[in-house]
N, C-alpha and C. Protein backbone atom coordinates (compact mmCIF):
# COMPACT_ATOMS: atom_id res chain seq x y z
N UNK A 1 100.58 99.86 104.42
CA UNK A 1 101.19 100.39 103.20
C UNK A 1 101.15 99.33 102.13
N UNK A 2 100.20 99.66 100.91
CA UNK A 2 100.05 98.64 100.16
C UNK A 2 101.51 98.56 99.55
N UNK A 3 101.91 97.45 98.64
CA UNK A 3 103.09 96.67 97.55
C UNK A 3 102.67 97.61 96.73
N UNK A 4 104.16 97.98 96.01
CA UNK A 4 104.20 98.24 94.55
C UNK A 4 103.16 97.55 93.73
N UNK A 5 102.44 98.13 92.95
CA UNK A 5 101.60 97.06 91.75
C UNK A 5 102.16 97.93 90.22
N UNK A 6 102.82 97.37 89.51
CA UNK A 6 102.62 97.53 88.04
C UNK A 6 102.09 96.94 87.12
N UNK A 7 102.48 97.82 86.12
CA UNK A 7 101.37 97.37 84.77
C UNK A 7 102.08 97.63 83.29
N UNK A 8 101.58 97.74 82.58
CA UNK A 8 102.04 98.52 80.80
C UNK A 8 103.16 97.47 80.14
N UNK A 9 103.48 96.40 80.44
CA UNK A 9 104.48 95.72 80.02
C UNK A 9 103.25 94.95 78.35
N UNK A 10 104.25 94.75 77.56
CA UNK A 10 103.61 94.33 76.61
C UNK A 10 104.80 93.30 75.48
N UNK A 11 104.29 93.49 74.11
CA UNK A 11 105.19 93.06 73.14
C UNK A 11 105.29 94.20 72.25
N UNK A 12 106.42 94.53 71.64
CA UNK A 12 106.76 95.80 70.50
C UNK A 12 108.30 94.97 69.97
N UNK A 13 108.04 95.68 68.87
CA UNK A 13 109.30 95.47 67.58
C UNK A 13 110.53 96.28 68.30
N UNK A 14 111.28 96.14 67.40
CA UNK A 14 112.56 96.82 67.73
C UNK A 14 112.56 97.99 67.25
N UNK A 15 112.99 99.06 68.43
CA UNK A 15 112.81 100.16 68.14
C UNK A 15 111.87 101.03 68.66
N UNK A 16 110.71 100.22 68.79
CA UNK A 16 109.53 100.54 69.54
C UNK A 16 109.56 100.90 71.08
N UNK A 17 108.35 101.34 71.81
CA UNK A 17 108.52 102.54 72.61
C UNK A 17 107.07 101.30 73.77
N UNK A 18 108.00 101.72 75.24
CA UNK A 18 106.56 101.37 75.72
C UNK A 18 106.33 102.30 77.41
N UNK A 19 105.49 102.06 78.00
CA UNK A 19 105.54 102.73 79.24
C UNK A 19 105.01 101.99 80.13
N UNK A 20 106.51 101.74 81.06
CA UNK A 20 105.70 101.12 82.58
C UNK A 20 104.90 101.87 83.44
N UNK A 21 103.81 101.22 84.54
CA UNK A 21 103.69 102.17 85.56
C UNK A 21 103.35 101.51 86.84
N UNK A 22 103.63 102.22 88.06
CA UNK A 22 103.86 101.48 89.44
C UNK A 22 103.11 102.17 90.24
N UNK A 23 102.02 101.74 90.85
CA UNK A 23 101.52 102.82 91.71
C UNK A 23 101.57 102.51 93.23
N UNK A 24 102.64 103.38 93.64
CA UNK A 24 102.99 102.72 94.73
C UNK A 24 103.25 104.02 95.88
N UNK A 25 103.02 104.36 97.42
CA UNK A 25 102.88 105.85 98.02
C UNK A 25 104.03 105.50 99.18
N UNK A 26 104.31 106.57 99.41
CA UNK A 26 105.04 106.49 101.22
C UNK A 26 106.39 106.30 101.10
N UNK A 27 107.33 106.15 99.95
CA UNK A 27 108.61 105.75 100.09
C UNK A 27 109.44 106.67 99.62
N UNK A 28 110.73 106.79 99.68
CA UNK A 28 111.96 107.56 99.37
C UNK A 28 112.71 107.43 98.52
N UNK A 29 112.38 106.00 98.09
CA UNK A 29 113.45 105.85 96.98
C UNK A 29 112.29 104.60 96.13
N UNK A 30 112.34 105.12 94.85
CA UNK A 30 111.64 104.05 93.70
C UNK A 30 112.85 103.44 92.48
N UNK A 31 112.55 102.64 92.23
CA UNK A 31 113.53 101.97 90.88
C UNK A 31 112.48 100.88 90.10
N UNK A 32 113.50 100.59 89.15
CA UNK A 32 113.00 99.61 88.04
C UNK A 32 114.18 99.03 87.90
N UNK A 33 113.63 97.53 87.95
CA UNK A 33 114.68 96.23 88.19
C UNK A 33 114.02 95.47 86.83
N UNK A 34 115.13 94.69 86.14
CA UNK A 34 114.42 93.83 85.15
C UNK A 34 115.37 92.61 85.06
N UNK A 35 115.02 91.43 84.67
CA UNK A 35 115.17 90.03 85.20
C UNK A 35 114.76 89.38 83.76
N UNK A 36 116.38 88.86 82.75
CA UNK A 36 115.83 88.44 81.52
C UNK A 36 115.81 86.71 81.90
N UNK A 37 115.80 86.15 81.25
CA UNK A 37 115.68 84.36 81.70
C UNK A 37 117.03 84.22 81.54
N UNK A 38 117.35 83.33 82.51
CA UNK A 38 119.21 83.02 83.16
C UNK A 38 119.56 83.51 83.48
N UNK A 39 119.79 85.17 84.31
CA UNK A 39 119.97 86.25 84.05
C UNK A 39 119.45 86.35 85.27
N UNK A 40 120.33 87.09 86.40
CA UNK A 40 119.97 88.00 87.81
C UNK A 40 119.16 88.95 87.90
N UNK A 41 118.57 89.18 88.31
CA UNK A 41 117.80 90.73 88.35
C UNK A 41 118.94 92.11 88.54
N UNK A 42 118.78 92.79 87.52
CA UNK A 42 119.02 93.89 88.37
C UNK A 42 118.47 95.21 87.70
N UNK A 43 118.65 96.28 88.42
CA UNK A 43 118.39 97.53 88.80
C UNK A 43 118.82 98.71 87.22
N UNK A 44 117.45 99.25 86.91
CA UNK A 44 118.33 99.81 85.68
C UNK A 44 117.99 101.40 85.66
N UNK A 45 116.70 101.69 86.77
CA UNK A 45 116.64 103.35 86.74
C UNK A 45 116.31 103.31 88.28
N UNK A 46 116.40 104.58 88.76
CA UNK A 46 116.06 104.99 90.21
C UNK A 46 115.74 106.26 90.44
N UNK A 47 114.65 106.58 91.13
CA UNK A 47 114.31 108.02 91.48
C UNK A 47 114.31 108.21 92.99
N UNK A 48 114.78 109.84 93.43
CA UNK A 48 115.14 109.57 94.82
C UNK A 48 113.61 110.66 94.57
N UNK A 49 112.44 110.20 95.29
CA UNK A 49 110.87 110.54 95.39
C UNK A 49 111.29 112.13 96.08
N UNK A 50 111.88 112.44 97.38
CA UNK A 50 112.28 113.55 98.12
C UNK A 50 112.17 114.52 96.56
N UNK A 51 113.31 114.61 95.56
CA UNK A 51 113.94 115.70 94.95
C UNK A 51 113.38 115.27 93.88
N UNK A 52 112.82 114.10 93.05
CA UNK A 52 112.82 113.92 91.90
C UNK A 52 114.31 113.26 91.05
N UNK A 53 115.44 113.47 91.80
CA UNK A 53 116.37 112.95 90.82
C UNK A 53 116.19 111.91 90.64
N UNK A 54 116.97 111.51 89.32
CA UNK A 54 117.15 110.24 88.47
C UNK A 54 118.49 109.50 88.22
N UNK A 55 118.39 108.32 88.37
CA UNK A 55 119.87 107.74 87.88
C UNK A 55 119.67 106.94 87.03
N UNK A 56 120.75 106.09 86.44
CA UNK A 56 120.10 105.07 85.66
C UNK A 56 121.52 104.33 85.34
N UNK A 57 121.37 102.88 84.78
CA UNK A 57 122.22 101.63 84.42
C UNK A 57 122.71 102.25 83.58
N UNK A 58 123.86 102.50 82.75
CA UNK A 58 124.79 102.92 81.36
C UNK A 58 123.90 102.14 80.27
N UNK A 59 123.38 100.98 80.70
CA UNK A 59 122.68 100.21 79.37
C UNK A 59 121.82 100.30 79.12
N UNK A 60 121.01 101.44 79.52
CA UNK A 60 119.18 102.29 79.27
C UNK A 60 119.96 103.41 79.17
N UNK A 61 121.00 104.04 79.44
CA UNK A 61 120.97 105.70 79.48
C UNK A 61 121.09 106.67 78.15
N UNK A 62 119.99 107.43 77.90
CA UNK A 62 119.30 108.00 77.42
C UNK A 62 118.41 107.35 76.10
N UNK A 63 117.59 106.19 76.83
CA UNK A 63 116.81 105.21 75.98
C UNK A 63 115.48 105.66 77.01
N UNK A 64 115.81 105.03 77.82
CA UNK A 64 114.55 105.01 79.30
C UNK A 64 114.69 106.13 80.23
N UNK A 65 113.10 106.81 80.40
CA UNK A 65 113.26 108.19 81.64
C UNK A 65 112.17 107.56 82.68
N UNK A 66 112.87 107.16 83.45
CA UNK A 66 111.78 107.23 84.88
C UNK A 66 111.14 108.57 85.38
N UNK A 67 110.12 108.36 86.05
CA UNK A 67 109.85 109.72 86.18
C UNK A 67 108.19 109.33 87.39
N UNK A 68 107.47 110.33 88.15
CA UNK A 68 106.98 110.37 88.91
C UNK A 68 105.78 111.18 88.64
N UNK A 69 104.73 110.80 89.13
CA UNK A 69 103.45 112.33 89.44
C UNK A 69 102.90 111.38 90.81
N UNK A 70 103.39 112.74 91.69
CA UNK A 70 102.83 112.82 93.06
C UNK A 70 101.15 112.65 93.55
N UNK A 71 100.48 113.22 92.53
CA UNK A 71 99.00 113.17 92.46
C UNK A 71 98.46 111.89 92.35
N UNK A 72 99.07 111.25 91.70
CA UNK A 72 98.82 109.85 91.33
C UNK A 72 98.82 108.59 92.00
N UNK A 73 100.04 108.76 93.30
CA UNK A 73 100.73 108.10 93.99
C UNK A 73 101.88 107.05 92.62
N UNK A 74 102.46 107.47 91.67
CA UNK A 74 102.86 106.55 90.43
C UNK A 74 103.90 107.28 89.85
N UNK A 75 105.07 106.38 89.21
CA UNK A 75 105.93 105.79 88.72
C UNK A 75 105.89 105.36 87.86
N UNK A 76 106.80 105.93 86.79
CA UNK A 76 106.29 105.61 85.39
C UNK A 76 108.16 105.41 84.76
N UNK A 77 108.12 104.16 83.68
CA UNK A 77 109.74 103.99 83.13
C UNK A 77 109.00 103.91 81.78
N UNK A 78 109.84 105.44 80.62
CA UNK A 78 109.36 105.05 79.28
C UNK A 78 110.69 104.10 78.90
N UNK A 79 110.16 103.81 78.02
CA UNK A 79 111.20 102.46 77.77
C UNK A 79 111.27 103.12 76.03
N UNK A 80 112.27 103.52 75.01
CA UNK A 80 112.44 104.18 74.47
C UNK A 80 113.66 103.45 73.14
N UNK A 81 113.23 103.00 72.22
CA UNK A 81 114.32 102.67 71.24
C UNK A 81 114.68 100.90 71.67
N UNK A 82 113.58 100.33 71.60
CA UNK A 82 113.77 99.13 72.47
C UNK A 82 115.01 98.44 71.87
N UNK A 83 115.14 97.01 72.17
CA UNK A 83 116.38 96.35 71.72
C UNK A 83 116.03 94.73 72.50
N UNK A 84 116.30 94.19 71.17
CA UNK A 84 116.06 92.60 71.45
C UNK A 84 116.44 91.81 73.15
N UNK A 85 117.71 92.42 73.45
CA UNK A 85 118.52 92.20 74.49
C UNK A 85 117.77 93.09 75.88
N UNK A 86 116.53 93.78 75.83
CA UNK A 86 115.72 94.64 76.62
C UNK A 86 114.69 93.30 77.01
N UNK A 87 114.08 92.52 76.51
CA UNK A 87 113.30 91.44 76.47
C UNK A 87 113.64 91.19 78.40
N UNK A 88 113.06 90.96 79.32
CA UNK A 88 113.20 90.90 80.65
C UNK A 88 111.54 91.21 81.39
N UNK A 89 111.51 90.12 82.34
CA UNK A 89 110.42 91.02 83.28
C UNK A 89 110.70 92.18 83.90
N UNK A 90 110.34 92.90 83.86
CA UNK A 90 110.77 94.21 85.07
C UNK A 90 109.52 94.34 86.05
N UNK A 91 110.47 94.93 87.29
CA UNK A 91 109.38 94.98 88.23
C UNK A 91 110.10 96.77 88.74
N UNK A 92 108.91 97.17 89.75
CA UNK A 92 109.02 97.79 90.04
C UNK A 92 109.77 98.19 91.84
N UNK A 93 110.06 98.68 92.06
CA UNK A 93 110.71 98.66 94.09
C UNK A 93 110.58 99.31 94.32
N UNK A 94 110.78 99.66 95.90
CA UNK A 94 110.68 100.69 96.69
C UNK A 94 111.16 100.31 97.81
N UNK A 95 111.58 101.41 98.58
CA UNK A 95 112.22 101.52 100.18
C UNK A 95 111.58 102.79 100.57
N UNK A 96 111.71 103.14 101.96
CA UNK A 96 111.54 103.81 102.91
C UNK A 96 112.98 104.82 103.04
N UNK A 97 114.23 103.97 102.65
CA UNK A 97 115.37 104.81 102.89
C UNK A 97 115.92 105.01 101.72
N UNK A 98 116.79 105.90 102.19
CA UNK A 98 117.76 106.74 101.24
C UNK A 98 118.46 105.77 99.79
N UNK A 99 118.75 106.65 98.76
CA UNK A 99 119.18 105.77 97.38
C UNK A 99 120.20 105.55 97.40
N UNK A 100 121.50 105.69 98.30
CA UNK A 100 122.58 105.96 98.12
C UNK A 100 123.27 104.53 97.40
N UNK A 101 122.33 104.05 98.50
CA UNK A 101 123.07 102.18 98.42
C UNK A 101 122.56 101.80 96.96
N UNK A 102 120.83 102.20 96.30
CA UNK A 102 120.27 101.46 95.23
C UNK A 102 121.02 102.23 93.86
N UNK A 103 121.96 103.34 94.09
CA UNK A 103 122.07 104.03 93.09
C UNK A 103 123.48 103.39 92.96
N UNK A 104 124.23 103.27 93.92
CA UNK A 104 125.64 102.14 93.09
C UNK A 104 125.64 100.76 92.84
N UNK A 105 124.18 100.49 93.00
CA UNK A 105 124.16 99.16 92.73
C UNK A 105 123.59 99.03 90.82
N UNK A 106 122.66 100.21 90.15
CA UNK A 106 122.44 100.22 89.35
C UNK A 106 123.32 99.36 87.93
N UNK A 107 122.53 98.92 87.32
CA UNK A 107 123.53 97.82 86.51
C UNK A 107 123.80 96.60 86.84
N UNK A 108 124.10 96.26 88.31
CA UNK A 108 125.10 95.01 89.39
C UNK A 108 123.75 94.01 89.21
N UNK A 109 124.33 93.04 88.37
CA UNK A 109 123.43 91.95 88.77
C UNK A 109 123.45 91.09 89.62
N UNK A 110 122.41 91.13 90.56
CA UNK A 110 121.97 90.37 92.07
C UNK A 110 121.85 91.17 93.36
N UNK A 111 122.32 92.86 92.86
CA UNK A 111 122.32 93.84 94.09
C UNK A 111 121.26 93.83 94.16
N UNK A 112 120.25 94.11 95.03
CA UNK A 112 118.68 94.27 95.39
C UNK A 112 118.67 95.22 96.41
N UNK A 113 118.77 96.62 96.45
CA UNK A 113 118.48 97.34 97.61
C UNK A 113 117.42 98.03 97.85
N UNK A 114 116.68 97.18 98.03
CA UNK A 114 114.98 97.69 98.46
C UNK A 114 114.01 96.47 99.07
N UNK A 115 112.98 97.13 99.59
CA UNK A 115 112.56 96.26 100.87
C UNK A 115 111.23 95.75 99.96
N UNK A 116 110.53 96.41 99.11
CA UNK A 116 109.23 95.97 98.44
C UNK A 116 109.43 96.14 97.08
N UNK A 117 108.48 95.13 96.71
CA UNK A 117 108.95 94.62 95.00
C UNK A 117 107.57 94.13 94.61
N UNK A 118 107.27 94.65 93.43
CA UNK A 118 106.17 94.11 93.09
C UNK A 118 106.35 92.77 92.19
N UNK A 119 104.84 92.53 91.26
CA UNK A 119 104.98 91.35 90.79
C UNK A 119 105.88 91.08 89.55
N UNK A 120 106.02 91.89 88.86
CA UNK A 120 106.74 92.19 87.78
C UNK A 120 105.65 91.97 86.28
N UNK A 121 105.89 92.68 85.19
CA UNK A 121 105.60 93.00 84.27
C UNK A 121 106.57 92.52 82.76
N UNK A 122 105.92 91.64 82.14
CA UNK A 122 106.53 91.11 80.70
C UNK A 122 106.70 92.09 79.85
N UNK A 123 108.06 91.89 79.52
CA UNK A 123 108.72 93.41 77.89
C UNK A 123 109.36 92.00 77.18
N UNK A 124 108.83 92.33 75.83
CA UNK A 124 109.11 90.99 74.87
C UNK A 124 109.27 92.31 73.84
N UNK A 125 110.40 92.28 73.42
CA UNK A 125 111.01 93.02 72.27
C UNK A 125 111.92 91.95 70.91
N UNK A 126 110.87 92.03 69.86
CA UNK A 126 111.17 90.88 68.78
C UNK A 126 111.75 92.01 67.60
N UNK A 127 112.73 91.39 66.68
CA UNK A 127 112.70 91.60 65.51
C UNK A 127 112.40 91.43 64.51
């Protein structure tokens, strides 16, 4: 079972719009973790792959939509109305098990509940 691999990370102004993507197969639960400098990683959207639902950190919610196509094997986070304070690597995760644990950890910086992590992807949001 190959690693998560993402991509689409870039530089945009404030305000500006970008789209991650993870192409990654076989698991149950996907998220997007982002990691600014000094700063813990943590967890800011999650999809449970089974149903399609979505959760997300209070500090993306209704900025960023995670979202999925099965055909693809991929995972996609639009990143939406950026903000200087968005500036972070993000990476992408995955597990085999259930979200229960990655969905109250959303927000918690240093929770990590997932077994594979890719390399992570640069978001540089300037004004």
């Amino acid at each position: 079972q190959a690693q998560p691999v993402e991509s689409g990370g870039g530089s945009v102004q404030v305000g500006g719009s970008l789209r991650l993507s993870c192409v990654a197969s076989g698991y149950d639960c996907m998220g997007w973790f982002r990691q600014a400098p000094g700063k813990e990683r943590e967890g800011v959207a999650v999809i449970d792959t089974r149903g399609g639902s979505t959760y997300y950190a209070d500090s993306v919610k209704g900025r960023f939509t995670i979202s999925q196509d099965y055909a693809k094997n991929t995972m996609y986070l639009l990143l939406n109305s950026l903000k200087p304070e968005d500036t972070a690597v993000y990476y992408c995760a995955a597990d085999r098990g259930a979200c229960m644990a990655a969905i109250k950890a959303l927000g918690v910086p240093g929770v990590l509940e997932f077994n594979d992590w890719g390399q992570g992807t640069q978001v540089t949001v300037s004004s």
